[in-house]
Protein backbone atom coordinates (compact mmCIF):
# COMPACT_ATOMS: atom_id res chain seq x y z
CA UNK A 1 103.75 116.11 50.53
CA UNK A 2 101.37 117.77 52.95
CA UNK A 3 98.02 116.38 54.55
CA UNK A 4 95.27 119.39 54.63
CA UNK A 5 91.89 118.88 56.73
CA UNK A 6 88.82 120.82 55.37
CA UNK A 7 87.70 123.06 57.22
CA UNK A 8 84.38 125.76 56.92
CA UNK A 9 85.46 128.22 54.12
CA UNK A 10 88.09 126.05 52.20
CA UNK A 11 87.85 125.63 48.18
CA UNK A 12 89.95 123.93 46.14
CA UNK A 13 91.44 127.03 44.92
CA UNK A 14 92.04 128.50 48.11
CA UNK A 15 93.83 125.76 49.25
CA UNK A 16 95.81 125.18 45.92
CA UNK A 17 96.96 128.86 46.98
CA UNK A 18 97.87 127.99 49.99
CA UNK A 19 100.15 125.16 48.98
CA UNK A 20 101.55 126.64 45.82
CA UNK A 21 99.78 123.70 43.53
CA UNK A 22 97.47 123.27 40.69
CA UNK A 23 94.03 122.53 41.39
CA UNK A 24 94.38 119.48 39.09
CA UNK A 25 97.29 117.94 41.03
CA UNK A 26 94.95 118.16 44.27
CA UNK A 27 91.38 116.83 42.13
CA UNK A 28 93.76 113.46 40.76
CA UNK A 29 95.99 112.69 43.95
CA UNK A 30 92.94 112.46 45.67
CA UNK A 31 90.98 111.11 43.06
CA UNK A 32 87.78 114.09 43.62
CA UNK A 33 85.04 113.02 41.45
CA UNK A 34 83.44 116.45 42.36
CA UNK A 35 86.25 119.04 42.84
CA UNK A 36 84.05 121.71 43.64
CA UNK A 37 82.39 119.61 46.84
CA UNK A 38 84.35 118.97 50.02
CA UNK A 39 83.17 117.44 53.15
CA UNK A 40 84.38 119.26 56.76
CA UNK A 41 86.80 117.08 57.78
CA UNK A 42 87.83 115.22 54.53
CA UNK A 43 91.82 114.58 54.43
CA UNK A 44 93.35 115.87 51.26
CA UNK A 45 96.28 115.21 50.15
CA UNK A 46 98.92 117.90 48.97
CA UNK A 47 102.03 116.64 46.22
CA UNK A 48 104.98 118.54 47.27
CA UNK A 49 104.38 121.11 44.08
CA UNK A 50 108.33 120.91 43.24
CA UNK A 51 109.22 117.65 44.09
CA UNK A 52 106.00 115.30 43.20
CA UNK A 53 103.59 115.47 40.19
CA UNK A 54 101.00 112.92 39.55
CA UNK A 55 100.12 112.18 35.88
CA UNK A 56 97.32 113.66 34.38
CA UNK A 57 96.04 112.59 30.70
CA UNK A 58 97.76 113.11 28.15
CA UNK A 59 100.87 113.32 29.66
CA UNK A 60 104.32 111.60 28.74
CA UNK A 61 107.44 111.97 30.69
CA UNK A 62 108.78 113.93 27.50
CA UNK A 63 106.45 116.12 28.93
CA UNK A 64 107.18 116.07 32.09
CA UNK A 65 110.80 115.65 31.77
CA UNK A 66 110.86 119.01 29.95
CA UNK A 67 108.61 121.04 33.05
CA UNK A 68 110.52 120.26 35.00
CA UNK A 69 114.30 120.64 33.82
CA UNK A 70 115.40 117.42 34.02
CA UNK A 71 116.08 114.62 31.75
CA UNK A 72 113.27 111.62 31.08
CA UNK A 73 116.22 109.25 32.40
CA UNK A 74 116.56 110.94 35.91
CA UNK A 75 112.74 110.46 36.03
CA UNK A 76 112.77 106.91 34.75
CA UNK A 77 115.86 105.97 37.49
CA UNK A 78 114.10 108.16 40.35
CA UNK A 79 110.83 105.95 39.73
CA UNK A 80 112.19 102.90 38.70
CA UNK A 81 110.02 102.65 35.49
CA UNK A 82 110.55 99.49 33.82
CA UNK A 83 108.55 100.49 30.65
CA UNK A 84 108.85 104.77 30.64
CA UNK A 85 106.24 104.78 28.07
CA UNK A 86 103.17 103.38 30.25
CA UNK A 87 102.18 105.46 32.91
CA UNK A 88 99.04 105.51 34.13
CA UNK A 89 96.60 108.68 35.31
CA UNK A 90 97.13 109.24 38.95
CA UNK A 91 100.73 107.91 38.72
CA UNK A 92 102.82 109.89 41.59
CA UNK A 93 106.40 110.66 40.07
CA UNK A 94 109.18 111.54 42.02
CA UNK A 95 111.12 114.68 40.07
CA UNK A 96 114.55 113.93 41.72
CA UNK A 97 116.38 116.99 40.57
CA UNK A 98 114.61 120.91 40.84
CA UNK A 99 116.95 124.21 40.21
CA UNK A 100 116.40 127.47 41.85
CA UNK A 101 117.43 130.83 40.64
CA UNK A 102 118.40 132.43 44.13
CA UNK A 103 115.74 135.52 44.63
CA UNK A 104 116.66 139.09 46.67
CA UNK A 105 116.50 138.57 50.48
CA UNK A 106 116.42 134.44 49.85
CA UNK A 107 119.02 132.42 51.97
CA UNK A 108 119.70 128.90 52.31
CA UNK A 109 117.45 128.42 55.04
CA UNK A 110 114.29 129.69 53.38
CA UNK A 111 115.03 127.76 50.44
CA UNK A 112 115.50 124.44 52.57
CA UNK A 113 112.08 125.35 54.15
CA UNK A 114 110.63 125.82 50.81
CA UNK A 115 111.46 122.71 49.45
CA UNK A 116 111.34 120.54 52.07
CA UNK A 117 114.90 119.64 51.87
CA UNK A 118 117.61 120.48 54.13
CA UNK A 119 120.64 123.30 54.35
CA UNK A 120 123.17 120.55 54.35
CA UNK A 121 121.81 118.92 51.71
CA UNK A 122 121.73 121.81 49.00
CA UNK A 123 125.31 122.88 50.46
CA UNK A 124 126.33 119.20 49.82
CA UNK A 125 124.69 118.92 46.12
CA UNK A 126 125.86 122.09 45.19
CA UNK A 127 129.21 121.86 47.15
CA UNK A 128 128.96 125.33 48.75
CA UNK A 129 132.30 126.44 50.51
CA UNK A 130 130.49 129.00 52.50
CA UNK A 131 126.82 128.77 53.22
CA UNK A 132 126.53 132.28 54.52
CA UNK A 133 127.67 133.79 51.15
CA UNK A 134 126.10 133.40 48.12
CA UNK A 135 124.40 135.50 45.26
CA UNK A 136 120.87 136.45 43.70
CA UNK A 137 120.53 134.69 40.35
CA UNK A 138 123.21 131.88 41.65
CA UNK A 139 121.10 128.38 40.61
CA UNK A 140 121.06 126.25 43.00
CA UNK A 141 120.35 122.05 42.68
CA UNK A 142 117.62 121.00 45.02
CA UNK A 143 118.32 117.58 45.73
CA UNK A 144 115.57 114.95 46.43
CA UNK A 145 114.60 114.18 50.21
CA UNK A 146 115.90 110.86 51.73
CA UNK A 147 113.78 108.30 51.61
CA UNK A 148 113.19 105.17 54.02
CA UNK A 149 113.70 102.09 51.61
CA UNK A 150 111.46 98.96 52.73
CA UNK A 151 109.51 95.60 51.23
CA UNK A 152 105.55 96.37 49.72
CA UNK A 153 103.36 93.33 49.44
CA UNK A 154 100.08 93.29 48.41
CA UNK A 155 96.93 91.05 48.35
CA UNK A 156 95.01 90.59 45.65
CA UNK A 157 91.35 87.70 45.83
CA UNK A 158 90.20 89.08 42.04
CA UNK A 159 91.78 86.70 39.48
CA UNK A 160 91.72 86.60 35.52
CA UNK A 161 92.66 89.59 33.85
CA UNK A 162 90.53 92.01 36.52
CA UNK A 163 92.94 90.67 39.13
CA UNK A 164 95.91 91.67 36.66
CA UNK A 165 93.87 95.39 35.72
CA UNK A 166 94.45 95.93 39.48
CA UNK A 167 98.01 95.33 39.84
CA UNK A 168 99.17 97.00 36.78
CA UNK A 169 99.25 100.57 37.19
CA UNK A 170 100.03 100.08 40.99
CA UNK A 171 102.99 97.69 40.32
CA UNK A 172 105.64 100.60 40.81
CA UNK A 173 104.46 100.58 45.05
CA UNK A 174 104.95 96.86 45.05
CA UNK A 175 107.79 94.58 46.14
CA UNK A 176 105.51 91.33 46.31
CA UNK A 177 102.17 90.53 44.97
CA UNK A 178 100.28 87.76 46.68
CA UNK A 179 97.04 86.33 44.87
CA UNK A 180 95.12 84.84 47.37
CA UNK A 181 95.14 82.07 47.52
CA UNK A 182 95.77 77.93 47.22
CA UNK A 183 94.17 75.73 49.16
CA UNK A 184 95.65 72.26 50.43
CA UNK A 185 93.56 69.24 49.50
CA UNK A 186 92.99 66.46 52.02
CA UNK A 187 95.28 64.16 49.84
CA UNK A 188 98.19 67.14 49.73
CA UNK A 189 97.01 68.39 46.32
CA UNK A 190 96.94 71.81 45.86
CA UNK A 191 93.87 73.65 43.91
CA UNK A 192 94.89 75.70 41.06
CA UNK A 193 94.22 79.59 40.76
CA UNK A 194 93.48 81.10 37.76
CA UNK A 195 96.63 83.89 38.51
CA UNK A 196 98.24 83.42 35.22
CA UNK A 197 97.76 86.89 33.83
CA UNK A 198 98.20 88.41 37.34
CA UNK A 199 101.89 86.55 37.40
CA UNK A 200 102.60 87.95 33.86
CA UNK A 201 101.43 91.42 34.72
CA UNK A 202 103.64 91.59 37.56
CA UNK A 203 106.90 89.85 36.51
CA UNK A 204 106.59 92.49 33.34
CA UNK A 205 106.59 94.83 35.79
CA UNK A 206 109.04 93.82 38.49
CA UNK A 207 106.86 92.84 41.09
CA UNK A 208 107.62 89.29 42.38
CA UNK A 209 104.61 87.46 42.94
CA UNK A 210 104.07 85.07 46.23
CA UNK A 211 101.76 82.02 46.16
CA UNK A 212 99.70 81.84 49.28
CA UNK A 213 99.02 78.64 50.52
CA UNK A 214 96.09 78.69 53.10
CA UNK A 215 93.84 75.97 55.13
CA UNK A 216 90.24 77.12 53.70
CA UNK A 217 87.72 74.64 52.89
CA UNK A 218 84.47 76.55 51.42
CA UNK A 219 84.33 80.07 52.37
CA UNK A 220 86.50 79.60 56.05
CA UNK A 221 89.64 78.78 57.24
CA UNK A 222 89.77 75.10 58.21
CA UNK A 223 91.27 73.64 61.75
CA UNK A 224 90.96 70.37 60.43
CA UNK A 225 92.32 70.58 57.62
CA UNK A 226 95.78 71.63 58.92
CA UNK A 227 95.64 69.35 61.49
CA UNK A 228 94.70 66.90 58.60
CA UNK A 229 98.53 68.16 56.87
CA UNK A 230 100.26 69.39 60.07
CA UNK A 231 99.67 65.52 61.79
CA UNK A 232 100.82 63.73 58.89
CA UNK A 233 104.25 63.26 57.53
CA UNK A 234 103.69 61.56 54.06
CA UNK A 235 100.67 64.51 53.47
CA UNK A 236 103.42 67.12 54.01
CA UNK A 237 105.86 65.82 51.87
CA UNK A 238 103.18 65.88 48.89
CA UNK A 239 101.97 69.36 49.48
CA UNK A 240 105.60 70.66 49.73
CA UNK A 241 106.30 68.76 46.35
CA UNK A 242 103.26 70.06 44.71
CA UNK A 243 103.64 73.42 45.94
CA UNK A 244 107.82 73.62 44.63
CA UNK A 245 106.33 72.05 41.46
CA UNK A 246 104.16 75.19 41.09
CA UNK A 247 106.53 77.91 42.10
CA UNK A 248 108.77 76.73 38.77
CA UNK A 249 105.91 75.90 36.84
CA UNK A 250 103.65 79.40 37.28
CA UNK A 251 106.78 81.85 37.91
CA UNK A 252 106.35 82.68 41.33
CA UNK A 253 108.99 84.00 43.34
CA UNK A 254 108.25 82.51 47.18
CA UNK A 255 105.77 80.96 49.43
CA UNK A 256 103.75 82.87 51.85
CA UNK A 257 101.82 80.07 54.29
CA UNK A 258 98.56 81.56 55.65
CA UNK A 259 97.16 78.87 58.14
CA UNK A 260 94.95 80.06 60.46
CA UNK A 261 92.77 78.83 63.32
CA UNK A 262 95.19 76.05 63.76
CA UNK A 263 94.41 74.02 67.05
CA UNK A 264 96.76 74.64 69.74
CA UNK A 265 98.28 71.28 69.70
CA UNK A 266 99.14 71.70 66.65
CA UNK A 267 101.36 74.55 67.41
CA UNK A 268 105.15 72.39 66.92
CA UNK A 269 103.94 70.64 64.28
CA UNK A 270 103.43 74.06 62.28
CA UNK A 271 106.68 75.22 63.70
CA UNK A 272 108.34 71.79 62.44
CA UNK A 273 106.24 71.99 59.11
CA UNK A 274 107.27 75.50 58.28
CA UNK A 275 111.08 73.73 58.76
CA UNK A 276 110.62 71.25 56.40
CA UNK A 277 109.30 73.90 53.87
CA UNK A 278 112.39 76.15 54.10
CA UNK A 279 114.50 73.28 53.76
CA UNK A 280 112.94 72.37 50.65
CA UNK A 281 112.34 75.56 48.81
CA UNK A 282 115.68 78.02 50.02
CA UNK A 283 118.33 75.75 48.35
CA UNK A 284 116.04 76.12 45.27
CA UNK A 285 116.01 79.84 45.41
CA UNK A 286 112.33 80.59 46.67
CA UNK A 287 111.49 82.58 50.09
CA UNK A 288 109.17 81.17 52.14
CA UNK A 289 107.24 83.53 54.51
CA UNK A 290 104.11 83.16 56.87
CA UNK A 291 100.75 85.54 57.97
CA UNK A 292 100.46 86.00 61.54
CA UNK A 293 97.54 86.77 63.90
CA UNK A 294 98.13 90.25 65.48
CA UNK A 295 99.17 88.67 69.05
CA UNK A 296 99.66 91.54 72.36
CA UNK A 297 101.44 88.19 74.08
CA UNK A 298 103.21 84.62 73.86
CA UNK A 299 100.64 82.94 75.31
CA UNK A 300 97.63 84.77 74.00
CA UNK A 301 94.53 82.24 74.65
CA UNK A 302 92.39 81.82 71.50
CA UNK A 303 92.04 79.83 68.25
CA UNK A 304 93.14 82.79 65.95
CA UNK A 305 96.48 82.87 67.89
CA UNK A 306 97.55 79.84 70.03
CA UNK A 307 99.45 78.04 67.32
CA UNK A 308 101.41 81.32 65.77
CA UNK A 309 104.85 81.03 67.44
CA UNK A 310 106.42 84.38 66.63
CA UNK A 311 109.64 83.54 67.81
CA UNK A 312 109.70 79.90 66.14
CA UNK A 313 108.49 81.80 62.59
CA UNK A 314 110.73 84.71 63.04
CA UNK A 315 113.93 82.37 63.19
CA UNK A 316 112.48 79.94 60.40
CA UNK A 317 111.33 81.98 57.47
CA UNK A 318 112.44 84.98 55.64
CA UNK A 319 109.59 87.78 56.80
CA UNK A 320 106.59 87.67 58.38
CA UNK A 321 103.29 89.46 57.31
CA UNK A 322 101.52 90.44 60.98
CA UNK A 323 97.97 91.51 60.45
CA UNK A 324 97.15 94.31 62.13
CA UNK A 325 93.96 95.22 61.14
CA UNK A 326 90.47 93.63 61.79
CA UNK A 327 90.01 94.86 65.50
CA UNK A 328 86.67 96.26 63.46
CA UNK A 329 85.65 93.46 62.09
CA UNK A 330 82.58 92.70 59.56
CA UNK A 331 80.71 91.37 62.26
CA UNK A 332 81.38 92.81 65.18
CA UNK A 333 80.52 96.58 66.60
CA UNK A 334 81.50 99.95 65.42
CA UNK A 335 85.42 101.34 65.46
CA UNK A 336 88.44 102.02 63.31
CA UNK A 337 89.61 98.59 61.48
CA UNK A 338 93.70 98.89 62.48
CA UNK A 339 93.67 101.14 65.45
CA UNK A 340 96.91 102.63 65.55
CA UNK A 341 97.09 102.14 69.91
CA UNK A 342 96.02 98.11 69.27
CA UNK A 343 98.98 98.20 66.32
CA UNK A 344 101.79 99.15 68.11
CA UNK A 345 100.93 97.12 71.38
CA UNK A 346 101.11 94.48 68.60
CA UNK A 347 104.95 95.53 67.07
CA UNK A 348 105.62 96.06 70.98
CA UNK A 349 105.70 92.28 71.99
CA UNK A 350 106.27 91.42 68.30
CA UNK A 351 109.81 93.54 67.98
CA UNK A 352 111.01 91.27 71.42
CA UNK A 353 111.31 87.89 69.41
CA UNK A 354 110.78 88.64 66.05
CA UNK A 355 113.92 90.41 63.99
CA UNK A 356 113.17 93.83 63.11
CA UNK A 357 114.13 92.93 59.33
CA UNK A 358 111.92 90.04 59.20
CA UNK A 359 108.38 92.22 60.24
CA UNK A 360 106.12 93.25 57.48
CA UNK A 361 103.08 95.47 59.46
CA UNK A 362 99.67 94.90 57.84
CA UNK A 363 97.53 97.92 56.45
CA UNK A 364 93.55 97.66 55.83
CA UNK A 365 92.48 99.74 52.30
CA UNK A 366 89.58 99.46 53.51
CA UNK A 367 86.24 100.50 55.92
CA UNK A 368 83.22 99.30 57.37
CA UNK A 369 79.68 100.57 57.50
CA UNK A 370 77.63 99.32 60.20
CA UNK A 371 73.86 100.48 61.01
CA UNK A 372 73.73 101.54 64.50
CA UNK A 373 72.56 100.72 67.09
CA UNK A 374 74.57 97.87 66.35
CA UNK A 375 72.95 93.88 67.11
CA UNK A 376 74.68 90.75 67.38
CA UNK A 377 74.46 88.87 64.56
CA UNK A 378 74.35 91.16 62.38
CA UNK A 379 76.98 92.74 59.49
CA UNK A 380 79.46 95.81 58.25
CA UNK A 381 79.53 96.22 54.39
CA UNK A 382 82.89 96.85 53.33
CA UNK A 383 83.26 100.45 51.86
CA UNK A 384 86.24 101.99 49.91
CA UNK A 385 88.05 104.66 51.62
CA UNK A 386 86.97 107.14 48.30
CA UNK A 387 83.35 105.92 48.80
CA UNK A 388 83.36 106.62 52.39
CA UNK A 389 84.27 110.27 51.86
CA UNK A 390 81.17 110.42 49.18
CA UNK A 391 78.83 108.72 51.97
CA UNK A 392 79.42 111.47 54.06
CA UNK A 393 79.05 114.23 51.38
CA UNK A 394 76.21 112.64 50.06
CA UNK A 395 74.56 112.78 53.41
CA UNK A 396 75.84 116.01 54.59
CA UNK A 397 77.88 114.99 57.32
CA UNK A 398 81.34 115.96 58.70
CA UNK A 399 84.21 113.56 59.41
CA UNK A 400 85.20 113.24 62.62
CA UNK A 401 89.17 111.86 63.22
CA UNK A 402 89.57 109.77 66.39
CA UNK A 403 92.99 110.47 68.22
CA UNK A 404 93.48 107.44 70.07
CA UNK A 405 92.74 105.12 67.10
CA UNK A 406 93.95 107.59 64.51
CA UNK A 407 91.57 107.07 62.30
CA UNK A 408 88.85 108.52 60.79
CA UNK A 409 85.18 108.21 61.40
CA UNK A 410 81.18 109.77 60.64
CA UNK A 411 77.90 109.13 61.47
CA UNK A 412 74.78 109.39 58.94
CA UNK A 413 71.16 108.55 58.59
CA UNK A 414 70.05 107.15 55.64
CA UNK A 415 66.69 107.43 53.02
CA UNK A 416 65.20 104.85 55.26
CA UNK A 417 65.86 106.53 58.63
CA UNK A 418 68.19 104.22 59.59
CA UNK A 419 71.29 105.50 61.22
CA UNK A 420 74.81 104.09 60.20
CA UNK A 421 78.88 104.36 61.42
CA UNK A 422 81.48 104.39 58.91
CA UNK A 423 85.12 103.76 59.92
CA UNK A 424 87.68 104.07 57.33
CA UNK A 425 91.62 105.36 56.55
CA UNK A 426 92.46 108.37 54.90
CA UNK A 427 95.42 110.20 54.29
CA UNK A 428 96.03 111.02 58.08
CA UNK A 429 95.46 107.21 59.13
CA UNK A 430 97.85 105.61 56.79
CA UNK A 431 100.63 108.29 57.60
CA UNK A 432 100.42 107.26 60.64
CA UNK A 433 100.90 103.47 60.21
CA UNK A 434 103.72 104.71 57.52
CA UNK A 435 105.45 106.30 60.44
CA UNK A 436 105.14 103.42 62.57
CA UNK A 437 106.92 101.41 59.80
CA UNK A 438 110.06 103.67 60.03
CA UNK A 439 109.65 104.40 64.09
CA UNK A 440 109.67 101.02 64.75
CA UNK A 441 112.81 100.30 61.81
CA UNK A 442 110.67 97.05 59.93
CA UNK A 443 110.90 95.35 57.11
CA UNK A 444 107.98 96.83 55.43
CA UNK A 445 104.59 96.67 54.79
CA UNK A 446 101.32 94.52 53.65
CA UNK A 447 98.39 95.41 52.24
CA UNK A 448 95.13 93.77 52.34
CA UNK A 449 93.15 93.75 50.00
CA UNK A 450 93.52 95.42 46.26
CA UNK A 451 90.27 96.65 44.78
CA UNK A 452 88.96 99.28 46.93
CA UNK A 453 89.16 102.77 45.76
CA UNK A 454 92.11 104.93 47.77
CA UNK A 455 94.30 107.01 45.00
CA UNK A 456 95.49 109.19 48.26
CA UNK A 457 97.43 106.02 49.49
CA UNK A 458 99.69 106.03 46.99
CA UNK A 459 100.60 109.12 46.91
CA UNK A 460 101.60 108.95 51.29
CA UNK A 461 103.05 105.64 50.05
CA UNK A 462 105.30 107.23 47.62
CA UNK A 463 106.33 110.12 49.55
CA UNK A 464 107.20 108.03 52.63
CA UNK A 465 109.23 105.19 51.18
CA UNK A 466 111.26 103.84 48.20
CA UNK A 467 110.18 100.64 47.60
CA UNK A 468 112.44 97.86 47.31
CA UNK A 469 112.67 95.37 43.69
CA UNK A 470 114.46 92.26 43.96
């Protein structure tokens, strides 16, 4: 997989010369609703044309299987396809075995180069004696690239069968799905969610699904209402009761505890809570994990972080989620929503008391609009990634790509005259953060939230990582 920029000049079919790949495979990976408009700037991004190929309608992997010179079952073990006759349009597959007939003037290195594989790897699959000698029309086996093997979990607030339309043809890039979320009741009681389908979607699919278990009350997160649970021994014991009652009941395969702006006294008696929970739910086979304010220090001052003891969580539960995103924020001024110099100051303190294997790093799908010149008090609407890139074609803008923040950005002015700033990720941004995962050797990744448009993730996701199944 490549990343291309657009630049004055480019088309869609001069850069599907330049890369060696169909216009089509470009128009779906990115998801183009006008292929022949590009905006200066716009990340695009390029399936390796031997390696990748995303699905286009119509296909079946019969189909593809037979392109391709392999077998369906290579395809369906390479992928992990639980049902090999459901794939969906826009599906990146992974073609883990590619011949080449050996051209005049071709050696090993060239070929490496081309396929974005290695010398020693084609000597090893082909078990070459002497890699200086061999012979035009010799077929070679181009064995698939390496790939970094981590944890996926993804949040998901739309319930009912819409929630479940959103997980199903993306299950295949998830480890965990996490619909969000329970709330605890003052008497320990925990509300219901209607999830079902969204559970049946994803254990069909081998995703394990996570029940998050959160403090809001209304529309907010709720200091009182932890303390209300945190303070009190007999309310814990109920709302770890009714919460193991629901993991058997619903199917779920852990816990994932998202309290947050928990009062600063309260810090231990989270800490001793979360304690009480593992104790409970491990002998009985469920994981219990937490969410985690994106904290630079141990004693960060602040209601968002106070109470979240990294340490204390990292040796209690299984993983945490640590959500790095939100430094643009809905209601506060203009820039890039999970700046990639505020992330790793983040996974800098984190990695120093928090195992490396427990750290899931959080990644936005998502961008803000704000009108500029930007007042207090007033709000961002969320945009898609995909409808960012139409903003700024619609308008007749450029995107800009900030270095520092590593992530992309434009500036337009509206029917009404007013002028806006868009911050989003693209293709660039989230191969970024992807590359933090493996720099920085963690557990894997989270992702909030499902619904907003971004086919071009998956296809960086795919290309990155092989995601784990439990």
């Amino acid at each position: 997989m490549k990343i291309h920029v657009v630049k004055s000049g480019d088309t869609l079919w001069r850069i599907s010369q330049q890369y060696g790949i169909p216009i089509n495979q470009i128009v779906v990976a990115n998801g183009l609703d006008d292929p022949n408009r590009l905006v200066l700037g716009e990340a695009l991004v390029i399936p390796a044309p031997y390696q990748q190929y995303i699905v286009q309608r119509g296909d079946t992997l019969w189909l593809i299987a037979s392109r391709f010179g392999v077998t369906v079952q290579e395809i369906v073990n390479a992928n992990q396809l639980i049902d090999p006759s459901k794939l969906y349009i826009g599906q990146l597959l992974t073609i883990p075995v590619v011949y080449h007939n050996i051209q005049p003037g071709e050696t090993l290195w060239v070929i490496a180069n081309r396929y974005g594989t290695t010398v020693s790897a084609i000597v090893q699959a082909n078990q070459i004696q002497n890699p200086g000698i061999i012979h035009v029309g010799q077929r070679l086996r181009i064995p698939e690239a390496p790939k970094t093997a981590i944890e996926v979990n993804a949040y998901v607030t739309d319930m009912n069968q819409a929630g479940a339309n959103l997980v199903a043809p993306l299950a295949p890039y998830f480890t965990y799905i996490s619909p969000f979320s329970h709330r605890v009741e003052e008497d320990g009681s925990i509300t219901p969610l209607n999830d079902d389908a969204i559970i049946q979607v994803a254990r069909n699919r081998n995703v394990s699904p996570l029940l998050v278990l959160t403090n809001f009350v209304g529309s907010m997160f709720s200091s009182d209402r932890a303390a209300l649970v945190l303070r009190n021994q007999d309310i814990q014991n109920k709302v770890i009761t009714n919460v193991l009652t629901m993991l058997k009941e619903k199917g779920y395969a852990g816990l994932n505890v998202d309290f947050e702006y928990v009062f600063p006294e309260d810090r231990e008696n989270y800490n001793n809570f979360l304690r009480k929970v593992v104790e409970r739910l491990r002998p009985e086979g469920f994981s219990v994990s937490t969410a985690l304010a994106p904290k630079l220090r141990a004693e960060q001052k602040g209601l968002l972080y106070e109470a979240h003891d990294y340490a204390a969580h990292g040796e209690i539960v299984d993983f945490v989620v640590i959500m790095t995103y939100e430094w643009g924020w809905i209601g506060g001024s203009p820039m890039a929503v999970a700046p990639i110099s505020q992330v790793r100051k983040v996974l800098d303190y984190a990695v120093t008391v928090i195992p490396r294997n427990k750290i899931v790093m959080g990644v936005p799908l998502y961008g803000y609009d704000w009108k500029i010149p930007w007042k207090y008090g007033t709000y961002a609407r969320i945009v898609a990634p995909k409808e960012a890139v139409n903003l700024a074609a619609k308008y007749g803008v450029s995107i800009s790509y900030d270095d520092t923040y590593q992530s992309p950005y434009f500036r337009y002015t509206d029917e009404s005259g007013q002028q806006h700033e868009v911050w989003f990720e693209d293709a660039r941004s989230v191969q970024v953060k992807y590359d933090t995962v493996k720099e920085y050797n963690l557990r894997g990744l989270s992702y909030w939230v499902l619904g907003t448009a971004f086919p071009q993730n998956w296809v960086v996701l795919a290309a990155n990582f092989t995601i784990k199944k439990l």
